[in-house]
Protein backbone atom coordinates (compact mmCIF):
# COMPACT_ATOMS: atom_id res chain seq x y z
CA UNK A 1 -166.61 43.94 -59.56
CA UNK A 2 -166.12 41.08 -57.29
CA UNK A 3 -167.87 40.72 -53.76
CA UNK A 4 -165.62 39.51 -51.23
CA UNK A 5 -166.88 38.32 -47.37
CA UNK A 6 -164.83 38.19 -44.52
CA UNK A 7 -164.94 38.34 -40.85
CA UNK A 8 -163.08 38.64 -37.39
CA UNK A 9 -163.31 35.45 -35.15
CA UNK A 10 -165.50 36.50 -31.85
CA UNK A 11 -162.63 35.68 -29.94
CA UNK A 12 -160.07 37.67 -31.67
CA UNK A 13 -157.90 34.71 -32.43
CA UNK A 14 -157.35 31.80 -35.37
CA UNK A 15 -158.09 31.68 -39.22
CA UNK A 16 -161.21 32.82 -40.77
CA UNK A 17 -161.95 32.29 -44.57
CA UNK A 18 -162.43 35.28 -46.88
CA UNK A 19 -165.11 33.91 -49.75
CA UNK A 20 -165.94 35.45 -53.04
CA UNK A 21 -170.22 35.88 -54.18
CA UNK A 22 -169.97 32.32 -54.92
CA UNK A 23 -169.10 31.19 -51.80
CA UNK A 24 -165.37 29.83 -52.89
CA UNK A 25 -162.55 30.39 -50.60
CA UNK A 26 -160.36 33.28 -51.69
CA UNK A 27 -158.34 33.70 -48.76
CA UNK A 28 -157.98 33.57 -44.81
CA UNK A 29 -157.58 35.93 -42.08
CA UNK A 30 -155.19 35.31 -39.40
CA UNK A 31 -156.12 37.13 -36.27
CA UNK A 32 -152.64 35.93 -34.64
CA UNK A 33 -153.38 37.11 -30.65
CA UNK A 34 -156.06 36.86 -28.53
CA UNK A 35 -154.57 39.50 -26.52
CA UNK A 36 -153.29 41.73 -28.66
CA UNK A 37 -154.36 43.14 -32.17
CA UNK A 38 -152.71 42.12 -35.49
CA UNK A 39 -153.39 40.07 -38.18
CA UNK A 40 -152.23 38.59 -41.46
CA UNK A 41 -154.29 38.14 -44.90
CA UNK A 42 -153.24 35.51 -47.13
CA UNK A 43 -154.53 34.87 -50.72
CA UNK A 44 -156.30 31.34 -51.54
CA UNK A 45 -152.65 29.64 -51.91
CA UNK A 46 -151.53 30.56 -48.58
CA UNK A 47 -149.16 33.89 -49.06
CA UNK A 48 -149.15 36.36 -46.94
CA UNK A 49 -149.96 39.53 -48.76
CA UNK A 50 -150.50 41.99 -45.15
CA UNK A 51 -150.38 42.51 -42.37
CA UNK A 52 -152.10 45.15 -39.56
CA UNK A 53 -151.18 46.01 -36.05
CA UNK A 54 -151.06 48.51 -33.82
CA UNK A 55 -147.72 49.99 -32.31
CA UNK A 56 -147.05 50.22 -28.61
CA UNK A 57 -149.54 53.07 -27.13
CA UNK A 58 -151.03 54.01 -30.25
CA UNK A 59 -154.65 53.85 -31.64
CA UNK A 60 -153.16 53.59 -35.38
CA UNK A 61 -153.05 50.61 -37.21
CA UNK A 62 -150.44 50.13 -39.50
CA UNK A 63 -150.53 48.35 -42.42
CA UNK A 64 -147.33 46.03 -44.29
CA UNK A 65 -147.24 44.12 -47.40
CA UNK A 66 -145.19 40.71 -48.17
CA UNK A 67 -141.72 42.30 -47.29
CA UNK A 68 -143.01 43.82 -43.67
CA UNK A 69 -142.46 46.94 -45.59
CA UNK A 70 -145.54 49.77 -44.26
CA UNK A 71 -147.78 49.80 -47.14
CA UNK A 72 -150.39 52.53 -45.37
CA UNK A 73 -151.95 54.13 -41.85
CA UNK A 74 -155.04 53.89 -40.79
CA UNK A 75 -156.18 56.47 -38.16
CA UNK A 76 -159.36 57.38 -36.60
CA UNK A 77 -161.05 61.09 -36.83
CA UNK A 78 -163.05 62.84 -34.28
CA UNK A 79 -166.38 63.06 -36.11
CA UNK A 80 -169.74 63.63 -33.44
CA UNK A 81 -172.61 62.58 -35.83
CA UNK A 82 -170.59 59.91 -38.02
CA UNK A 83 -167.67 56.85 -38.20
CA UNK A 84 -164.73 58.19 -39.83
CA UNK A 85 -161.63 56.87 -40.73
CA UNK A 86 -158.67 58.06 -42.35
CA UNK A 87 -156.35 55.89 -45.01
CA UNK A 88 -153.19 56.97 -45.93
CA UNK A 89 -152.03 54.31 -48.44
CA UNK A 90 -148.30 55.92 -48.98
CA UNK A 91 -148.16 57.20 -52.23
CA UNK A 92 -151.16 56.35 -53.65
CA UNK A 93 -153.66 58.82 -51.96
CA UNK A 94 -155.28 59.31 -48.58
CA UNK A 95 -158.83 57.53 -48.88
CA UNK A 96 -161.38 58.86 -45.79
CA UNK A 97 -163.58 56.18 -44.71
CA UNK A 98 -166.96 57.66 -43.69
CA UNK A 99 -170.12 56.28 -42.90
CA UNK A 100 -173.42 57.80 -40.83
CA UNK A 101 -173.74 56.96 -36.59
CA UNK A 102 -175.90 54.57 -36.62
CA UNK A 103 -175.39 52.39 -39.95
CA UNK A 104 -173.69 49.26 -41.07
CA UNK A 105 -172.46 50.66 -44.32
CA UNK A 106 -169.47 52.47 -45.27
CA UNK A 107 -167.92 54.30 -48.32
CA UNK A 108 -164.44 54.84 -48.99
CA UNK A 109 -163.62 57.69 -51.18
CA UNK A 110 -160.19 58.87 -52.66
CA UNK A 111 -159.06 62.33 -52.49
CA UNK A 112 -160.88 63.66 -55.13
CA UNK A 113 -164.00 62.04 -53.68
CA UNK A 114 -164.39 59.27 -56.53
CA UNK A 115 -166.03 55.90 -54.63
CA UNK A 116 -163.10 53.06 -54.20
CA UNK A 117 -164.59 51.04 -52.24
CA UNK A 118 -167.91 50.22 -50.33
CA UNK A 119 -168.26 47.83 -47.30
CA UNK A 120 -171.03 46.81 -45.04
CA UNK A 121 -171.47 44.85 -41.57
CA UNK A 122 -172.94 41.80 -42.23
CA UNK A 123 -173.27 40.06 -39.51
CA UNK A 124 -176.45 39.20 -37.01
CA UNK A 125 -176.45 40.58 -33.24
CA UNK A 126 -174.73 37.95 -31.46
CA UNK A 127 -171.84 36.85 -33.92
CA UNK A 128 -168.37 37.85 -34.76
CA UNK A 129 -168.24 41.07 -37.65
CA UNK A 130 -168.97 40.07 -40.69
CA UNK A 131 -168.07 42.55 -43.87
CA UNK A 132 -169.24 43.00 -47.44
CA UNK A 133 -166.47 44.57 -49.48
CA UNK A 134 -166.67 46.07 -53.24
CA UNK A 135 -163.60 47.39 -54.38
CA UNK A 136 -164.29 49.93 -57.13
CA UNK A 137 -160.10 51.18 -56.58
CA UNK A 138 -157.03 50.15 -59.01
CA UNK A 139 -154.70 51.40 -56.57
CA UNK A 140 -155.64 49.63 -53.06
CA UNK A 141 -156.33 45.98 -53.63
CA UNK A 142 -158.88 43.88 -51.90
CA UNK A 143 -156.60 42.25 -49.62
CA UNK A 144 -155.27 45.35 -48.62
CA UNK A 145 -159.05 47.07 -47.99
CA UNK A 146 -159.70 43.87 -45.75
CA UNK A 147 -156.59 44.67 -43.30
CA UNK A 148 -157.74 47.83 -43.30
CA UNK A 149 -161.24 47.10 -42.66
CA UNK A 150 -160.64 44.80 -40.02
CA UNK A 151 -157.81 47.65 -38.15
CA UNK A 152 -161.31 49.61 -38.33
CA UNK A 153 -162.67 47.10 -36.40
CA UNK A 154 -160.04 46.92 -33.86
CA UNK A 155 -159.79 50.52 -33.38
CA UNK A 156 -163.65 50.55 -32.64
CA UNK A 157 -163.31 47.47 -30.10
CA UNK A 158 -160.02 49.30 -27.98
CA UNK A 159 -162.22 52.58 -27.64
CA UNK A 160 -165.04 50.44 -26.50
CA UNK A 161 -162.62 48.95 -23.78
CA UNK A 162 -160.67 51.73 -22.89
CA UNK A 163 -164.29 53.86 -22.25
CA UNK A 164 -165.39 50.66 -20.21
């Protein structure tokens, strides 16, 4: 099982490298807008493999592989004492991303509650998110986990500004 580290860029815009355990460049992130939220992930020869963005007025982020073609939705759920997430990677199962209030680590579990995936915050106080990801899941790839990861993110940071 492969490690892979990746992170958003403090002010949501430009590349940012995904790197495996050994510190070799597997990828980038393109956060495309500072202004508004989507992204790109490319693999280490430069293809784009995703995409993520919100549509107009919505909190879900939508996911799209090579062809632009919506691979899966991401949605928040109202939880009091916990993050959680929702994954609905068409056809391939809806994966609920959980993880307790106040930690930096989260599971991803399919729908018959087998682990695919683990992720945790890595970063320090004052830099950009930094994430952890083991995939344990044949049927959502790494890439794809990271543009869903990082539409986590963005859904936490427009309910932080929309509460401010």
């Amino acid at each position: 099982m492969m490690e892979l580290y990746f992170r958003d860029n403090f002010f949501n815009a430009g590349q940012t490298e995904i790197l495996n355990e050994n510190n070799e460049r597997v990828g980038e992130v393109d956060l495309r807008s500072s202004f508004g939220s989507a992204l790109d992930v490319y693999d280490q020869k430069g293809n784009q493999l995703y995409g993520g963005s919100f549509t107009f007025f919505s909190n879900k982020w939508h996911v799209t592989g090579t062809a632009g073609v919506e691979t899966g939705l991401l949605r928040s759920r109202l939880s009091l004492l916990s993050k959680r997430y929702e994954y609905d990677a068409y056809g391939r199962g809806v994966y609920k991303i959980t993880s307790p209030a106040f930690s930096r680590e989260y599971e991803i579990r399919d729908g018959g509650e087998q682990l695919a995936a683990e992720f945790e915050k890595v970063n320090s106080w004052f830099s950009a998110s930094a994430y952890c990801l083991r995939n344990h899941s044949p049927h959502v790839d790494s890439y794809e986990w990271i543009t869903v990861i990082l539409g986590m993110h963005e859904i936490q940071k427009r309910r932080r500004n929309q509460s401010t």
